[in-house]
PDB file of N, CA and C in Angstrom:
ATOM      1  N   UNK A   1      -3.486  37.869  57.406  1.00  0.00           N
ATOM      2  CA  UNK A   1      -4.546  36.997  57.875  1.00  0.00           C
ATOM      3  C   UNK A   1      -3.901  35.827  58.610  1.00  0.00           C
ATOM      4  N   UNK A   2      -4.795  35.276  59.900  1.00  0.00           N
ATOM      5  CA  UNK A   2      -4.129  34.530  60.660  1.00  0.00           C
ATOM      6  C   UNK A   2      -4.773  33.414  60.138  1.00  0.00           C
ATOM      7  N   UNK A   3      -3.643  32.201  60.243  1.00  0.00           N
ATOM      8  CA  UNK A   3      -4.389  30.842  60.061  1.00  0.00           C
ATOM      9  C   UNK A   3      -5.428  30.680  60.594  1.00  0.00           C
ATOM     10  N   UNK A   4      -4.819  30.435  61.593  1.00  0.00           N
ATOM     11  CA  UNK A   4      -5.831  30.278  63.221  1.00  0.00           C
ATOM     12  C   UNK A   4      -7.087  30.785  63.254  1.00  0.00           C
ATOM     13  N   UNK A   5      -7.378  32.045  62.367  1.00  0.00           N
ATOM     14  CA  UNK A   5      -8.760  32.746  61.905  1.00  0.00           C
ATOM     15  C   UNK A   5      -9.477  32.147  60.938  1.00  0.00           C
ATOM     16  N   UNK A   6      -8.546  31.893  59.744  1.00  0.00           N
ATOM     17  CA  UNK A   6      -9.170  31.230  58.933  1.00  0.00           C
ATOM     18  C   UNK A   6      -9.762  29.957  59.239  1.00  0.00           C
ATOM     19  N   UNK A   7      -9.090  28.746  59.780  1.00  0.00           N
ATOM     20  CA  UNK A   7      -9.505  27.564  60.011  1.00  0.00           C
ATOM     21  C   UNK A   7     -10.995  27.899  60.697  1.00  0.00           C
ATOM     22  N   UNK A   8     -10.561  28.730  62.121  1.00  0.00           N
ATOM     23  CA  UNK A   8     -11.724  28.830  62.688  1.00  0.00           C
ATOM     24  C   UNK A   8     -13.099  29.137  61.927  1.00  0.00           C
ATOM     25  N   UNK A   9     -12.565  30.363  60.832  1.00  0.00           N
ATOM     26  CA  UNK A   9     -13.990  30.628  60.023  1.00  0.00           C
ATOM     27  C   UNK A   9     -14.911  29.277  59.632  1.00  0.00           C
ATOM     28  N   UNK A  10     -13.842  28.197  59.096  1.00  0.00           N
ATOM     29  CA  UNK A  10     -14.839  27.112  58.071  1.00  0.00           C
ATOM     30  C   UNK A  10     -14.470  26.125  59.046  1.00  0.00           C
ATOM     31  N   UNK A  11     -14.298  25.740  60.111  1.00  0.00           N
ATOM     32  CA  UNK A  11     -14.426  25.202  61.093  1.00  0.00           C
ATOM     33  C   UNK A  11     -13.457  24.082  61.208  1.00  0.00           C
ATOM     34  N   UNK A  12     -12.894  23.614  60.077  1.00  0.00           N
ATOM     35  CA  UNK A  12     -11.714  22.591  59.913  1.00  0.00           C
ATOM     36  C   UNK A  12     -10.797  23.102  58.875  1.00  0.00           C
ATOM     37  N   UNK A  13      -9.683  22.520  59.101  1.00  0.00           N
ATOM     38  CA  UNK A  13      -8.065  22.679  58.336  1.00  0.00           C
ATOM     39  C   UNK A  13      -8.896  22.604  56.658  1.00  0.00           C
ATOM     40  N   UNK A  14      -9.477  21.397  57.115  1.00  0.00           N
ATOM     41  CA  UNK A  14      -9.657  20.660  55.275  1.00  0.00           C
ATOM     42  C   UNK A  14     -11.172  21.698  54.654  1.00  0.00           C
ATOM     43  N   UNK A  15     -12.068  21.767  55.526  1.00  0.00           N
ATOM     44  CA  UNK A  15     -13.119  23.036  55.112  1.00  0.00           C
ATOM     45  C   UNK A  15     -12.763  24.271  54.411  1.00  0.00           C
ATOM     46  N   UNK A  16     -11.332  24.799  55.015  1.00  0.00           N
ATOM     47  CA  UNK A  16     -10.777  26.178  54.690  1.00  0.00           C
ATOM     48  C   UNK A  16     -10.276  25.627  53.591  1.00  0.00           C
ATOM     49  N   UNK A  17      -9.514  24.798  53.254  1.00  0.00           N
ATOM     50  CA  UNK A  17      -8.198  24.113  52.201  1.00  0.00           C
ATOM     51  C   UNK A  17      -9.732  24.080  50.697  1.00  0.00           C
ATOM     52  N   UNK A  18     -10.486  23.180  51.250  1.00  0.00           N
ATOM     53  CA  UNK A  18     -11.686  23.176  49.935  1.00  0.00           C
ATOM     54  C   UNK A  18     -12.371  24.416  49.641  1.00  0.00           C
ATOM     55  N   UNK A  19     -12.893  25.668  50.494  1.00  0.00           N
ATOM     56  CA  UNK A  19     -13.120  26.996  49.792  1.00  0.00           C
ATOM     57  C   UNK A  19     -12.359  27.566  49.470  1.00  0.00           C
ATOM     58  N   UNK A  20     -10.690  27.114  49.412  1.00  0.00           N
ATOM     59  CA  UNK A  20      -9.660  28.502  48.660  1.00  0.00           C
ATOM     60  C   UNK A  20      -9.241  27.365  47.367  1.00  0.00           C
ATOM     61  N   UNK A  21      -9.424  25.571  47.488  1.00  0.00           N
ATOM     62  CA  UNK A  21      -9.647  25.550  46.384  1.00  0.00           C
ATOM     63  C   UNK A  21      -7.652  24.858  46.485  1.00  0.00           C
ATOM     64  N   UNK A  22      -7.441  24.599  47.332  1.00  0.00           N
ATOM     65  CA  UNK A  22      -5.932  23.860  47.900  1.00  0.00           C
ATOM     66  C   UNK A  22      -6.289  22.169  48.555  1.00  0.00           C
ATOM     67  N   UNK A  23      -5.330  21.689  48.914  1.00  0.00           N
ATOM     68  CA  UNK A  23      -5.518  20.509  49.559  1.00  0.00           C
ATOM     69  C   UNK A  23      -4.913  21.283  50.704  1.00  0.00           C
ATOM     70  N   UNK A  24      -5.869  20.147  51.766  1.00  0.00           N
ATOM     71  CA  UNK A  24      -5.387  20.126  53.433  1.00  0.00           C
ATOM     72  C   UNK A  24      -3.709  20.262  53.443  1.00  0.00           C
ATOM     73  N   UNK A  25      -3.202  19.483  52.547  1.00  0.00           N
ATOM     74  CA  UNK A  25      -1.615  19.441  53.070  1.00  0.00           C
ATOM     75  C   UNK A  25      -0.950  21.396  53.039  1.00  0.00           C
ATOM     76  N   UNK A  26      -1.281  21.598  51.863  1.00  0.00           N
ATOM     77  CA  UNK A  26      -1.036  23.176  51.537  1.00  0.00           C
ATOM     78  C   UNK A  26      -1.059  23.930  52.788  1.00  0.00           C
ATOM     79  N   UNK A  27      -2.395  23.861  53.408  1.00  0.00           N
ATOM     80  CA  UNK A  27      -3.080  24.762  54.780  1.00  0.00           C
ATOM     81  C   UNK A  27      -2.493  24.040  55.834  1.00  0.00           C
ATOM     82  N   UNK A  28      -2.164  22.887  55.792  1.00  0.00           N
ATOM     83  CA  UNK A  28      -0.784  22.535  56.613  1.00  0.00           C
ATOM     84  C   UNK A  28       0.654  22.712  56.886  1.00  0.00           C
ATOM     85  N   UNK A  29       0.758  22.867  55.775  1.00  0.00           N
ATOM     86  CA  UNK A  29       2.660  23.741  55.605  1.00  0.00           C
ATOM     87  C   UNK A  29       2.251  25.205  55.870  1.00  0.00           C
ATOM     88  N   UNK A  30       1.563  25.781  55.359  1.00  0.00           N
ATOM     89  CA  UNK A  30       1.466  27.423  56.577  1.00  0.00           C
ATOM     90  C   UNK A  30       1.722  27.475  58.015  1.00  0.00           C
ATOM     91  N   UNK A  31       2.611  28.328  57.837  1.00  0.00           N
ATOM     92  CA  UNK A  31       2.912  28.905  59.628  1.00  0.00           C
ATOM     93  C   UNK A  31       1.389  29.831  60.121  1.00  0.00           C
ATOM     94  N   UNK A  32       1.789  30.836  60.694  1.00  0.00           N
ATOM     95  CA  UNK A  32       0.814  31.528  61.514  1.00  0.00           C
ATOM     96  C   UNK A  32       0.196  32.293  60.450  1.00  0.00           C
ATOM     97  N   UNK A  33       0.920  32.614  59.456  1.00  0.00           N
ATOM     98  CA  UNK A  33       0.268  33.732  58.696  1.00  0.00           C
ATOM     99  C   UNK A  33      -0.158  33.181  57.033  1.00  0.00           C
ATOM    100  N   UNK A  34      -1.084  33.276  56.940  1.00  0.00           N
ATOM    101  CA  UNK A  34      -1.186  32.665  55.389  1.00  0.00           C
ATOM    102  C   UNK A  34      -1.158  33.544  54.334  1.00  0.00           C
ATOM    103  N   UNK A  35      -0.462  32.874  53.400  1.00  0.00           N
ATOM    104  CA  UNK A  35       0.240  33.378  52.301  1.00  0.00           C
ATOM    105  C   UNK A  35      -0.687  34.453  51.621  1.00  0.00           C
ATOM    106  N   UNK A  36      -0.083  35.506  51.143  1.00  0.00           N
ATOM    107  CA  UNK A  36      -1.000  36.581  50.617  1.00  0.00           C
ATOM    108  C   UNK A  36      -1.925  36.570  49.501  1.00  0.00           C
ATOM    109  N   UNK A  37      -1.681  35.501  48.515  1.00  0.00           N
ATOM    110  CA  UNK A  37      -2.449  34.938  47.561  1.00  0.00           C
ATOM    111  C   UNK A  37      -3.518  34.684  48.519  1.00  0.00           C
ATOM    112  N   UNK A  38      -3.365  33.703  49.304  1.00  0.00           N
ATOM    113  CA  UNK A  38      -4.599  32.929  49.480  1.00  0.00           C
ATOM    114  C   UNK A  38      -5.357  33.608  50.658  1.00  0.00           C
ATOM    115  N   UNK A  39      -4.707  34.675  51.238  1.00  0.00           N
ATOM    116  CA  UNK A  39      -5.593  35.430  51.898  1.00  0.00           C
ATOM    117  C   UNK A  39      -6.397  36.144  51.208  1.00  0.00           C
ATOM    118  N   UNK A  40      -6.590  36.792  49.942  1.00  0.00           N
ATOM    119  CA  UNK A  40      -6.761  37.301  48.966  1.00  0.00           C
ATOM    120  C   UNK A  40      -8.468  36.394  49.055  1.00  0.00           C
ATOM    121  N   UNK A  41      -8.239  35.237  48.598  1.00  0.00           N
ATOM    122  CA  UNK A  41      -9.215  33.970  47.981  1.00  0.00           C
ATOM    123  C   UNK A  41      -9.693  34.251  49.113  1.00  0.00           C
ATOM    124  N   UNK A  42      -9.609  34.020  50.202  1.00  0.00           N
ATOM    125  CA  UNK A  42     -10.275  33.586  51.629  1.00  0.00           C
ATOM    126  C   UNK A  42     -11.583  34.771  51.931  1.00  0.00           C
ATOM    127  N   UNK A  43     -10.502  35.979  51.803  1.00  0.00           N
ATOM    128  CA  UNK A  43     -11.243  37.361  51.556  1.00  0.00           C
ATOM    129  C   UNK A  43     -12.850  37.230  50.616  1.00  0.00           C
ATOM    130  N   UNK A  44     -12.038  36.948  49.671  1.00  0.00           N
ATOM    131  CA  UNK A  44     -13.566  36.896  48.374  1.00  0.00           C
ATOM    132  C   UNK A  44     -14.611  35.663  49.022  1.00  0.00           C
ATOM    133  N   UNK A  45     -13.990  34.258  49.343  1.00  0.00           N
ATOM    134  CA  UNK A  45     -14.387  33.301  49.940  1.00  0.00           C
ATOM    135  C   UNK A  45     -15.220  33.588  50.955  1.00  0.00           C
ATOM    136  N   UNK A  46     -14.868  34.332  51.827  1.00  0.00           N
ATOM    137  CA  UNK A  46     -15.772  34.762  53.274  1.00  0.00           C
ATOM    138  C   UNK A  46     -17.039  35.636  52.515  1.00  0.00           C
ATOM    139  N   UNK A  47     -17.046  36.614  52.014  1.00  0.00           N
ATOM    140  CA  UNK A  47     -17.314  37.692  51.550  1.00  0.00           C
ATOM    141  C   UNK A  47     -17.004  38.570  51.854  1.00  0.00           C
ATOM    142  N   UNK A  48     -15.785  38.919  52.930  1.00  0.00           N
ATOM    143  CA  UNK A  48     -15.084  39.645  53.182  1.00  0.00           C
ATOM    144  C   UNK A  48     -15.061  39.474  55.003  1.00  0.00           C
ATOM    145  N   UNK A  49     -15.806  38.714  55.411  1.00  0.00           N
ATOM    146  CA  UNK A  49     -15.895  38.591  56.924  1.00  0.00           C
ATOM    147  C   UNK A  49     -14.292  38.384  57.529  1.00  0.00           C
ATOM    148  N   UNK A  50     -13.834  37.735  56.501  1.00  0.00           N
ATOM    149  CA  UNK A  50     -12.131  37.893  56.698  1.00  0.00           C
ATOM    150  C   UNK A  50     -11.691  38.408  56.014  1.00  0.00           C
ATOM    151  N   UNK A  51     -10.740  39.536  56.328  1.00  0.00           N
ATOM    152  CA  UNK A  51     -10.007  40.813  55.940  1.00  0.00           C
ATOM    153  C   UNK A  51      -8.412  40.095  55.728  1.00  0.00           C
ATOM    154  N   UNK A  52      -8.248  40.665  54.173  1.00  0.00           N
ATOM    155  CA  UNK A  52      -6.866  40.889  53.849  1.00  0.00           C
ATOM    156  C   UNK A  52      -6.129  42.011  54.201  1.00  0.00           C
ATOM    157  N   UNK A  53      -4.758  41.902  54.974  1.00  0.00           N
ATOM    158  CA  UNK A  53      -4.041  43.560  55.808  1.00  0.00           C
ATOM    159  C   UNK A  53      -2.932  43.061  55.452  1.00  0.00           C
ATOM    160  N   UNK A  54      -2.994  44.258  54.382  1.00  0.00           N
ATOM    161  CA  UNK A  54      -1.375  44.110  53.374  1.00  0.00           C
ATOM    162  C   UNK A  54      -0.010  44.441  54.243  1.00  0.00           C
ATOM    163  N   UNK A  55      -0.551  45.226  55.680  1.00  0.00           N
ATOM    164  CA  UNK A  55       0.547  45.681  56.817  1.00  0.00           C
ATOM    165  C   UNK A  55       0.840  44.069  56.984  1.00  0.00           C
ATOM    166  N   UNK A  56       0.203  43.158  57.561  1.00  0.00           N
ATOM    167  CA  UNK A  56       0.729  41.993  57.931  1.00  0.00           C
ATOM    168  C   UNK A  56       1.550  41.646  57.037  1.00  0.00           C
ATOM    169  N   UNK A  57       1.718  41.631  55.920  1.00  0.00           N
ATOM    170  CA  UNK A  57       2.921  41.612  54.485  1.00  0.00           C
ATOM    171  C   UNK A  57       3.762  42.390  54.427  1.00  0.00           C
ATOM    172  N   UNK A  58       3.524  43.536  55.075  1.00  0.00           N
ATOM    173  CA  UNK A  58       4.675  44.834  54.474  1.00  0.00           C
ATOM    174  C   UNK A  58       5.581  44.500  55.604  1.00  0.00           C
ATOM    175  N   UNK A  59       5.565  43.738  56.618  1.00  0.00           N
ATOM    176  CA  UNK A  59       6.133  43.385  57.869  1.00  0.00           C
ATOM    177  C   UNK A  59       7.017  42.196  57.553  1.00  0.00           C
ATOM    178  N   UNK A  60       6.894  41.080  57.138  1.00  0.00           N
ATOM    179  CA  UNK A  60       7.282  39.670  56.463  1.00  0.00           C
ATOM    180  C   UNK A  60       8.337  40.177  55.310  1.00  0.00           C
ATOM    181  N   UNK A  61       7.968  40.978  54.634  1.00  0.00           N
ATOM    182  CA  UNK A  61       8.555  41.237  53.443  1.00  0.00           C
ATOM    183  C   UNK A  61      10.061  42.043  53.662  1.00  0.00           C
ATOM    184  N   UNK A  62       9.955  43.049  54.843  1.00  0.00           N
ATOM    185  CA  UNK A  62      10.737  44.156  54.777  1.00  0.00           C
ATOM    186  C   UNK A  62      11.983  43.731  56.011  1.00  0.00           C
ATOM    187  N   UNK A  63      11.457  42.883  56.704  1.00  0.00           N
ATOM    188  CA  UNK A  63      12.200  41.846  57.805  1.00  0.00           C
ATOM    189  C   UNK A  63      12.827  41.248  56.710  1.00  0.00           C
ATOM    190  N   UNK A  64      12.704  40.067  56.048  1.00  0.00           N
ATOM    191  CA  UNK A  64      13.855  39.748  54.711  1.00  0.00           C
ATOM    192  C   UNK A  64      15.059  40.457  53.665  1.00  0.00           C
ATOM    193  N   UNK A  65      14.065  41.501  53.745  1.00  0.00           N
ATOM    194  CA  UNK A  65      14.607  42.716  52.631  1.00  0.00           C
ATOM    195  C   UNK A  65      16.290  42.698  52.806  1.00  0.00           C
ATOM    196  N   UNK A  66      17.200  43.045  52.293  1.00  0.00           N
ATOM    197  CA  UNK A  66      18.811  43.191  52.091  1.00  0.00           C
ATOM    198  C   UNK A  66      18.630  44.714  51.819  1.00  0.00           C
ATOM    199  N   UNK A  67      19.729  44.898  52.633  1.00  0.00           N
ATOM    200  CA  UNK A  67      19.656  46.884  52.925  1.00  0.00           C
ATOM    201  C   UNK A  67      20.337  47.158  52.006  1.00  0.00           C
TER     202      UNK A  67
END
């Protein structure tokens, strides 16, 4: 899930930060992609109008990985 989606859903940084139930600063230290927990919340939060895609994770995760 993209930040950039999320914010847009609830229309401000601090709107999104109060339905997952974080402070603004939290939804501020995210880069482009928000953390899989809280895409999770956002998911249930929307009612699903925003989609959790565990590929966007299996990508983050496996780029780190040690062969």
């Amino acid at each position: 899930m993209f930040k950039q989606d999320l914010v847009a859903h609830f229309g401000t940084a601090t709107a999104a930060a109060k339905a997952l139930g974080v402070s603004k600063s939290t939804v501020s230290l995210w880069k482009d992609i928000v953390p899989w927990q809280y895409a999770l919340l956002a998911e249930k939060a929307t009612n699903g109008a925003l989609k959790y895609d565990p590929s966007q994770y299996e990508k983050i995760t496996t780029a780190g990985a040690q062969p």
